[in-house]
N, C-alpha and C. Protein backbone atom coordinates (compact mmCIF):
# COMPACT_ATOMS: atom_id res chain seq x y z
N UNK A 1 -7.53 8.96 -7.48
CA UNK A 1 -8.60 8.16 -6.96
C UNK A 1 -8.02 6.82 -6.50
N UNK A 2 -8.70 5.95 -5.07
CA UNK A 2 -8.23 4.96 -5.08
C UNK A 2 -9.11 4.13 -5.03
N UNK A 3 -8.88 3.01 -5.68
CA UNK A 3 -10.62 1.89 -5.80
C UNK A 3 -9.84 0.15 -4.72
N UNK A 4 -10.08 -0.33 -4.30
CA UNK A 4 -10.32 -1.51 -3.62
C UNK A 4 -9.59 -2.54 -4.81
N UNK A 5 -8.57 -3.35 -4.77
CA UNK A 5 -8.56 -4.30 -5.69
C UNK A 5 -8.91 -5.65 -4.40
N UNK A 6 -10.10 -6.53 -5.37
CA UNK A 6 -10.75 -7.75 -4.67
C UNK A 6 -10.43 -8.25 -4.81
N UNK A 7 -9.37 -9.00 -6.47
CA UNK A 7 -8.49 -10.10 -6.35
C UNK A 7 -7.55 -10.62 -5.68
N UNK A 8 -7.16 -9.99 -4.18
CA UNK A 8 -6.23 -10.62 -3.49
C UNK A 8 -6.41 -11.62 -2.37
N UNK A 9 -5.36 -12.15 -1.58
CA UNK A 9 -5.78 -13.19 -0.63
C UNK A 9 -6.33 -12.38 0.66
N UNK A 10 -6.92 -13.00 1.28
CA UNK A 10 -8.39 -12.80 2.12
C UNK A 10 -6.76 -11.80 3.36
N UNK A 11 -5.94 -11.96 3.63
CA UNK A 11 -5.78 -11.09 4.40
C UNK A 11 -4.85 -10.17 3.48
N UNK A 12 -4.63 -9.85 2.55
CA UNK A 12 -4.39 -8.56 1.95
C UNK A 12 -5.31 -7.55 1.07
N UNK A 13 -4.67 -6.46 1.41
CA UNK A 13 -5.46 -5.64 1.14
C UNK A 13 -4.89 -4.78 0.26
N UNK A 14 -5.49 -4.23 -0.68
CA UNK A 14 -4.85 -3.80 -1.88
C UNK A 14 -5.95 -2.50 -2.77
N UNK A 15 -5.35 -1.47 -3.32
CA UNK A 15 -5.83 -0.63 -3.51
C UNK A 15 -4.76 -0.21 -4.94
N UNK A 16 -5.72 0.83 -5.44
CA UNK A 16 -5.02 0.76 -6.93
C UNK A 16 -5.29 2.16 -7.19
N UNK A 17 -3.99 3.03 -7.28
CA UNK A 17 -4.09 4.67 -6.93
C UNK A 17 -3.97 5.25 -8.78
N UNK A 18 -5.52 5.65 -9.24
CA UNK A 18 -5.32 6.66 -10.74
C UNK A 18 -5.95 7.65 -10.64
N UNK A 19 -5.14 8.61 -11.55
CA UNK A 19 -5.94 9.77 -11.59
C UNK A 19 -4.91 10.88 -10.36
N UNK A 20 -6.05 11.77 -9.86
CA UNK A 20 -5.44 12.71 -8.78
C UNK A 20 -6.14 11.55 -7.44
N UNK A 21 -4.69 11.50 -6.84
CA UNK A 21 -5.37 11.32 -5.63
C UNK A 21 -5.38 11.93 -3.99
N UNK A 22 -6.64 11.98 -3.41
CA UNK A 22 -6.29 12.70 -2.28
C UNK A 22 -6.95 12.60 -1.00
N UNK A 23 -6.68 13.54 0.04
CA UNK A 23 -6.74 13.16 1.50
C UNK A 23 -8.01 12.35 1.97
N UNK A 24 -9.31 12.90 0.62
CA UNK A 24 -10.75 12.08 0.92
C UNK A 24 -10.75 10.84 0.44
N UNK A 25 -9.43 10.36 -0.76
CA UNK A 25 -9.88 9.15 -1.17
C UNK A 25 -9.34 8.51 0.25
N UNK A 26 -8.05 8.86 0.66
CA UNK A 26 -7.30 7.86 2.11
C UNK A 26 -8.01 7.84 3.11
N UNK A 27 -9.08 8.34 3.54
CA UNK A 27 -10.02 8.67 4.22
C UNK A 27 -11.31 7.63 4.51
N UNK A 28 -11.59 7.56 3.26
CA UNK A 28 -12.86 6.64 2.50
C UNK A 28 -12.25 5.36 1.94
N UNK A 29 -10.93 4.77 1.81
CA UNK A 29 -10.87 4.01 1.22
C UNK A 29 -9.54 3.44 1.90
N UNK A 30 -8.27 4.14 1.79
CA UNK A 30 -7.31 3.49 2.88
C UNK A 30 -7.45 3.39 4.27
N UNK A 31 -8.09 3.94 4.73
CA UNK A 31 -7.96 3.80 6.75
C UNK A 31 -9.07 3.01 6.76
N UNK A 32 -10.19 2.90 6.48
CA UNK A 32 -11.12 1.61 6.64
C UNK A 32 -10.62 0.32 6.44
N UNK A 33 -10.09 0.24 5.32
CA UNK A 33 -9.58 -1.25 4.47
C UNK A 33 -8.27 -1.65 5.94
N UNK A 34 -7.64 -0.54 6.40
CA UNK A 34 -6.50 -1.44 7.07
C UNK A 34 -7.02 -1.28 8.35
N UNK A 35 -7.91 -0.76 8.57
CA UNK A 35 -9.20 -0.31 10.17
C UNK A 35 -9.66 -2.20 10.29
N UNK A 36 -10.24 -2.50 9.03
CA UNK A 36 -11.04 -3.90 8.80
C UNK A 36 -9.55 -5.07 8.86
N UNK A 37 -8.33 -4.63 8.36
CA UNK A 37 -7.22 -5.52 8.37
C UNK A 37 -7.30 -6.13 9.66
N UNK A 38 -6.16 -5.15 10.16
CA UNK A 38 -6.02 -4.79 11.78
C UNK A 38 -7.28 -5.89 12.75
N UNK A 39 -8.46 -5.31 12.73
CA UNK A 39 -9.39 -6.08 13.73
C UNK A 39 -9.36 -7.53 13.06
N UNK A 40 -9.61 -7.84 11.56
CA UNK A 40 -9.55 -8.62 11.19
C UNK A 40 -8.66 -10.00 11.56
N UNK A 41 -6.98 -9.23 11.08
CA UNK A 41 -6.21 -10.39 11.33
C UNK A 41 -4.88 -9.96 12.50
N UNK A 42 -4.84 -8.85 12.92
CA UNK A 42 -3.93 -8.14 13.41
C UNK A 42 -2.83 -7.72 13.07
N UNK A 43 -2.38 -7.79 11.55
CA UNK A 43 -1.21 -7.31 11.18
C UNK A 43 -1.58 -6.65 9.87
N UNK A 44 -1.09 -5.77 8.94
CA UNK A 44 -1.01 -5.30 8.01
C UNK A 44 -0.36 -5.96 6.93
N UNK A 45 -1.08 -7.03 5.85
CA UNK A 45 -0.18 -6.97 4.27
C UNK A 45 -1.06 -6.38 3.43
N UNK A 46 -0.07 -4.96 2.66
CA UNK A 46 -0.94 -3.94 1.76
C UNK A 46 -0.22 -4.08 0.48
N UNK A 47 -1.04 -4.00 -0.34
CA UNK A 47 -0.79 -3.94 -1.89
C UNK A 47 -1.18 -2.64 -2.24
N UNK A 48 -0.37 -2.26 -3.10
CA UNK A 48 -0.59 -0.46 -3.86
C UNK A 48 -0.14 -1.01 -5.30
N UNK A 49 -1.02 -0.71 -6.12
CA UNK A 49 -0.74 -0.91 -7.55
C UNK A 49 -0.70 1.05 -7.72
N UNK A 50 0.31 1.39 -8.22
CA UNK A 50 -0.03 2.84 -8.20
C UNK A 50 0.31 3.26 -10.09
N UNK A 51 -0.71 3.50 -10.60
CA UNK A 51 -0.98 3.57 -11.91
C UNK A 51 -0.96 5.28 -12.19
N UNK A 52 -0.31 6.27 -11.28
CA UNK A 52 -0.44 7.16 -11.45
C UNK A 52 0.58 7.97 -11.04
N UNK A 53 1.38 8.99 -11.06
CA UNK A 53 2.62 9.52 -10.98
C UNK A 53 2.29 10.13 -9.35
N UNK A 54 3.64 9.87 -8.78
CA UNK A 54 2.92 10.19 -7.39
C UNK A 54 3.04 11.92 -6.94
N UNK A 55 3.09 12.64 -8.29
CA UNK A 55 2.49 13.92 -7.89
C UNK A 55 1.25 13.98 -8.19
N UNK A 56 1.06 13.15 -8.44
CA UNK A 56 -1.01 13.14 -8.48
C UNK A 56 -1.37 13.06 -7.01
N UNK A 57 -0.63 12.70 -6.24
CA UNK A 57 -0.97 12.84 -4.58
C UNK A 57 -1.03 14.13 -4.10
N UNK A 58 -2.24 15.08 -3.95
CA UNK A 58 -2.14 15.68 -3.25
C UNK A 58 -0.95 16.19 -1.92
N UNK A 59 -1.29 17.31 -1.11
CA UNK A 59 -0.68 17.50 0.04
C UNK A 59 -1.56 16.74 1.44
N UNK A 60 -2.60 16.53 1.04
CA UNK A 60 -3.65 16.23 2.08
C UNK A 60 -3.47 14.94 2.00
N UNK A 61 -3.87 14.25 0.63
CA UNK A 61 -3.30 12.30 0.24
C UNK A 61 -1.95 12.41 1.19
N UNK A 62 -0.73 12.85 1.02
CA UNK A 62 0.30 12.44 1.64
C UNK A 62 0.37 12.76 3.71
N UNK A 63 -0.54 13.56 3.95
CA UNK A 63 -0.65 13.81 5.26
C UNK A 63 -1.33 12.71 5.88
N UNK A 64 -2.35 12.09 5.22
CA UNK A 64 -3.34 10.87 5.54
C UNK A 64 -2.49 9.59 5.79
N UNK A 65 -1.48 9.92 4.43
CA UNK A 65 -0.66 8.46 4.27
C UNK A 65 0.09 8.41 5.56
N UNK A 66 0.88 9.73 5.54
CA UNK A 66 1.18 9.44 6.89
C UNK A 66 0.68 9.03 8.21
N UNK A 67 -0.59 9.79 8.20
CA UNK A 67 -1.31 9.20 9.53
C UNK A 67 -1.32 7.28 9.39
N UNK A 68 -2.24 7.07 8.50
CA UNK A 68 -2.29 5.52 8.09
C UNK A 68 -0.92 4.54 8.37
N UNK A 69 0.00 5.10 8.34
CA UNK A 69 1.54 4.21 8.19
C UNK A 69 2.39 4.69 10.31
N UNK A 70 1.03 5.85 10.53
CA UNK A 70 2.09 5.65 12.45
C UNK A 70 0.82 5.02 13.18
N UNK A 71 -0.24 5.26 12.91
CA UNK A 71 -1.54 4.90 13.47
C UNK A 71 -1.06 2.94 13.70
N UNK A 72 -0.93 2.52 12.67
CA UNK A 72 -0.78 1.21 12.71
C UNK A 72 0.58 0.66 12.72
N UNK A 73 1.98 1.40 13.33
CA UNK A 73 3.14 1.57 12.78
C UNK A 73 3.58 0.05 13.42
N UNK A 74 3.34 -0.59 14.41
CA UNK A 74 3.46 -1.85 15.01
C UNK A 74 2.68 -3.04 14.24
N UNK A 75 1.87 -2.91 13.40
CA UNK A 75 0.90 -4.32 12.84
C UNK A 75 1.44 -4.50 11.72
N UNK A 76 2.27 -3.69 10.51
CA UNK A 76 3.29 -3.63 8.92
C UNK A 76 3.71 -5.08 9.15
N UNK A 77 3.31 -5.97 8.23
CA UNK A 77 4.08 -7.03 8.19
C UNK A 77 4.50 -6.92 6.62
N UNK A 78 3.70 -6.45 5.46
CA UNK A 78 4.23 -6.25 4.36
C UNK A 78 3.45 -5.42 3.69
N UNK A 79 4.31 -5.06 2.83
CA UNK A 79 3.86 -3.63 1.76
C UNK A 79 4.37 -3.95 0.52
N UNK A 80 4.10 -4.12 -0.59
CA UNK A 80 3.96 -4.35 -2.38
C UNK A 80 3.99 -2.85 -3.01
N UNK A 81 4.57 -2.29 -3.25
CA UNK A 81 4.25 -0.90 -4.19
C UNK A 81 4.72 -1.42 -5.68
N UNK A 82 3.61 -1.35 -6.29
CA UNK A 82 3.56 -1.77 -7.49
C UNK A 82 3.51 -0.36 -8.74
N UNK A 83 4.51 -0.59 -9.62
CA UNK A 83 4.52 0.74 -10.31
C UNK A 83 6.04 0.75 -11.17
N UNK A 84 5.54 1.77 -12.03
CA UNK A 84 6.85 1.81 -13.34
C UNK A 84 7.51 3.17 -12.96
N UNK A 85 7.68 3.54 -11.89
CA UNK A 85 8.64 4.43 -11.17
C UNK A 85 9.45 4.14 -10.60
N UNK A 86 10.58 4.00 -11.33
CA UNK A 86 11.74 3.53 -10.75
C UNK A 86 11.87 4.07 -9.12
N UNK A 87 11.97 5.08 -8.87
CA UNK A 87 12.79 5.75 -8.05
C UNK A 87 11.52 5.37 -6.99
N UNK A 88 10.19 5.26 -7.10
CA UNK A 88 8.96 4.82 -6.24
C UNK A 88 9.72 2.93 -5.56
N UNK A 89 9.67 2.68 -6.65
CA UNK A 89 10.47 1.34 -6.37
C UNK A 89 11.29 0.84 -5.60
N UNK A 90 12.86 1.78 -5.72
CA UNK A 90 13.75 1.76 -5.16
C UNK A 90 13.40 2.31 -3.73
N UNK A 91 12.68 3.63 -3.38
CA UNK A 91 12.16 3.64 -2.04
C UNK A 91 11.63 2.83 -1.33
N UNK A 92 10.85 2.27 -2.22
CA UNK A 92 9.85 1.40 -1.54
C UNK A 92 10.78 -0.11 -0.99
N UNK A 93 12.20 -0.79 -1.25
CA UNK A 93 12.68 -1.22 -1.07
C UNK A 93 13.84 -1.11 0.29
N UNK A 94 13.78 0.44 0.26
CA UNK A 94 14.67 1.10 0.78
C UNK A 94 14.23 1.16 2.11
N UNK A 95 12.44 1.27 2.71
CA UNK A 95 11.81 1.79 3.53
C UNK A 95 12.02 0.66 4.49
N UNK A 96 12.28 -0.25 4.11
CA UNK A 96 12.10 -1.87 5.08
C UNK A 96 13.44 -1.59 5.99
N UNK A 97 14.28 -0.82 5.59
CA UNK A 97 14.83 -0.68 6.62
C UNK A 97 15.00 0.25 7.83
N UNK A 98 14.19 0.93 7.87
CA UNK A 98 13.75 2.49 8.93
C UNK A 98 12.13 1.71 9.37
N UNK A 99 11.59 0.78 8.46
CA UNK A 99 10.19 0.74 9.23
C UNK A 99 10.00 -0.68 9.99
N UNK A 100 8.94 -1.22 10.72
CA UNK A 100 8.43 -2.32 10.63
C UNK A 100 8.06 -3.08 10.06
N UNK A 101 8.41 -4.17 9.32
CA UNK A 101 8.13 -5.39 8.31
C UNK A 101 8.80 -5.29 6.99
N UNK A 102 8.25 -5.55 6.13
CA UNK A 102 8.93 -5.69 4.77
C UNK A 102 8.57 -5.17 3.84
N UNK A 103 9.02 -4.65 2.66
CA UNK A 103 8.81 -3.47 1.96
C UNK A 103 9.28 -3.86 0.52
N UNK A 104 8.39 -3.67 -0.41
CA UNK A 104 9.21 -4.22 -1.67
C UNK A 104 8.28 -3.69 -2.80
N UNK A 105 9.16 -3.30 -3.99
CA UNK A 105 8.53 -2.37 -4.71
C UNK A 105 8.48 -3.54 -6.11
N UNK A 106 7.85 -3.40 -6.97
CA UNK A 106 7.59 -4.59 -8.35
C UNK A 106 7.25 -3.40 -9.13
N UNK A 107 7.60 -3.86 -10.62
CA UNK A 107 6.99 -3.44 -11.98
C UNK A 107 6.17 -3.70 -12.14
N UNK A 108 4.97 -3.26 -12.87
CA UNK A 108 3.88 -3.01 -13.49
C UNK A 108 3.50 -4.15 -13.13
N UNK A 109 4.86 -4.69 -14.83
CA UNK A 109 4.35 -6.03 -15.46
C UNK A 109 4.24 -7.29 -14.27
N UNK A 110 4.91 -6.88 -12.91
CA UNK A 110 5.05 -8.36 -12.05
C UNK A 110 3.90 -7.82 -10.92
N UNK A 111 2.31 -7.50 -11.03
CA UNK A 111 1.61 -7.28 -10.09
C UNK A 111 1.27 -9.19 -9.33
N UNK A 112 1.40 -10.03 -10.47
CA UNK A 112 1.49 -11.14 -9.70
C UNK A 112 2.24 -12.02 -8.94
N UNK A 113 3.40 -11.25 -9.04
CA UNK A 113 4.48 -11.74 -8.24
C UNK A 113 4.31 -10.92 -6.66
N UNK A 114 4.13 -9.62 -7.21
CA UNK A 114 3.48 -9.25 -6.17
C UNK A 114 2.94 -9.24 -4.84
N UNK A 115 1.66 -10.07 -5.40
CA UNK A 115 0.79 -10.87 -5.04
C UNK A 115 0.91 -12.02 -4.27
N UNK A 116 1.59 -12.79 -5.36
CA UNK A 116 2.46 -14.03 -4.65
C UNK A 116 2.82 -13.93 -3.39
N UNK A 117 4.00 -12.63 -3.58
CA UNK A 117 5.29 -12.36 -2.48
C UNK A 117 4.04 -11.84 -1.09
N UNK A 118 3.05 -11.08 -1.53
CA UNK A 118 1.95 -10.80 -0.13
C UNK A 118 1.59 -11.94 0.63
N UNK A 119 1.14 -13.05 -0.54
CA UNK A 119 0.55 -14.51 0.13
C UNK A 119 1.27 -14.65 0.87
N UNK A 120 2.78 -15.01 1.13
CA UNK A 120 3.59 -15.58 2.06
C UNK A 120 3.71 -15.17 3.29
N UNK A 121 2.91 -15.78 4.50
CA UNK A 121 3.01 -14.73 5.78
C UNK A 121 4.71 -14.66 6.38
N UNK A 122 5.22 -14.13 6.52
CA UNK A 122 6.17 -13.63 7.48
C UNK A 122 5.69 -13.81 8.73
């Protein structure tokens, strides 16, 4: 499941993945939120707190994700993957260099650094 996190700054957008998640939550909850980014401010900073092992992602969750990440593949100014998966981490660090903008993965315990690191526009 993915729910909306509201505590962030007015142009990030942030979502917090538990449980199973899949192609209807990215549907209903990721492509709107960066649909509203986009018109909003014209670039993408996304926060993922992901509290859930990412085989809880469906095949359909990961087909969406993909759509969501070429649909907007020019507006990525930053991405936060937040999570105690190492190896989620290290990708997520890894991705900034094959994609557009910046990419950076945090522990659990640093969702406010996080945060922080989103505030800063690039």
């Amino acid at each position: 499941m993915l729910s909306i996190i509201r505590e962030t700054p007015p142009h990030v957008f942030g979502v917090r993945a538990t449980g199973q998640v899949t192609a209807e939550d990215l549907k209903s909850v990721l492509l709107p939120g960066l649909e509203v980014l986009t018109t909003q401010y014209g670039e993408i900073y996304y926060l993922l707190v992901l509290e859930t092992p990412v085989e809880n992602f469906t095949a359909g969750a990961w087909f969406q994700d993909m759509i969501a990440g070429l649909k907007h593949f020019t507006k990525w100014k930053k991405a936060a993957v937040v999570t105690d998966e190492k190896t989620v981490e290290k990708f997520t660090d890894a991705f900034s260099y094959v994609a557009p903008g910046e990419f950076k993965g945090f522990p659990l315990a640093l969702l406010d650094d996080a945060i922080d690191w989103l505030n800063i526009k690039s």
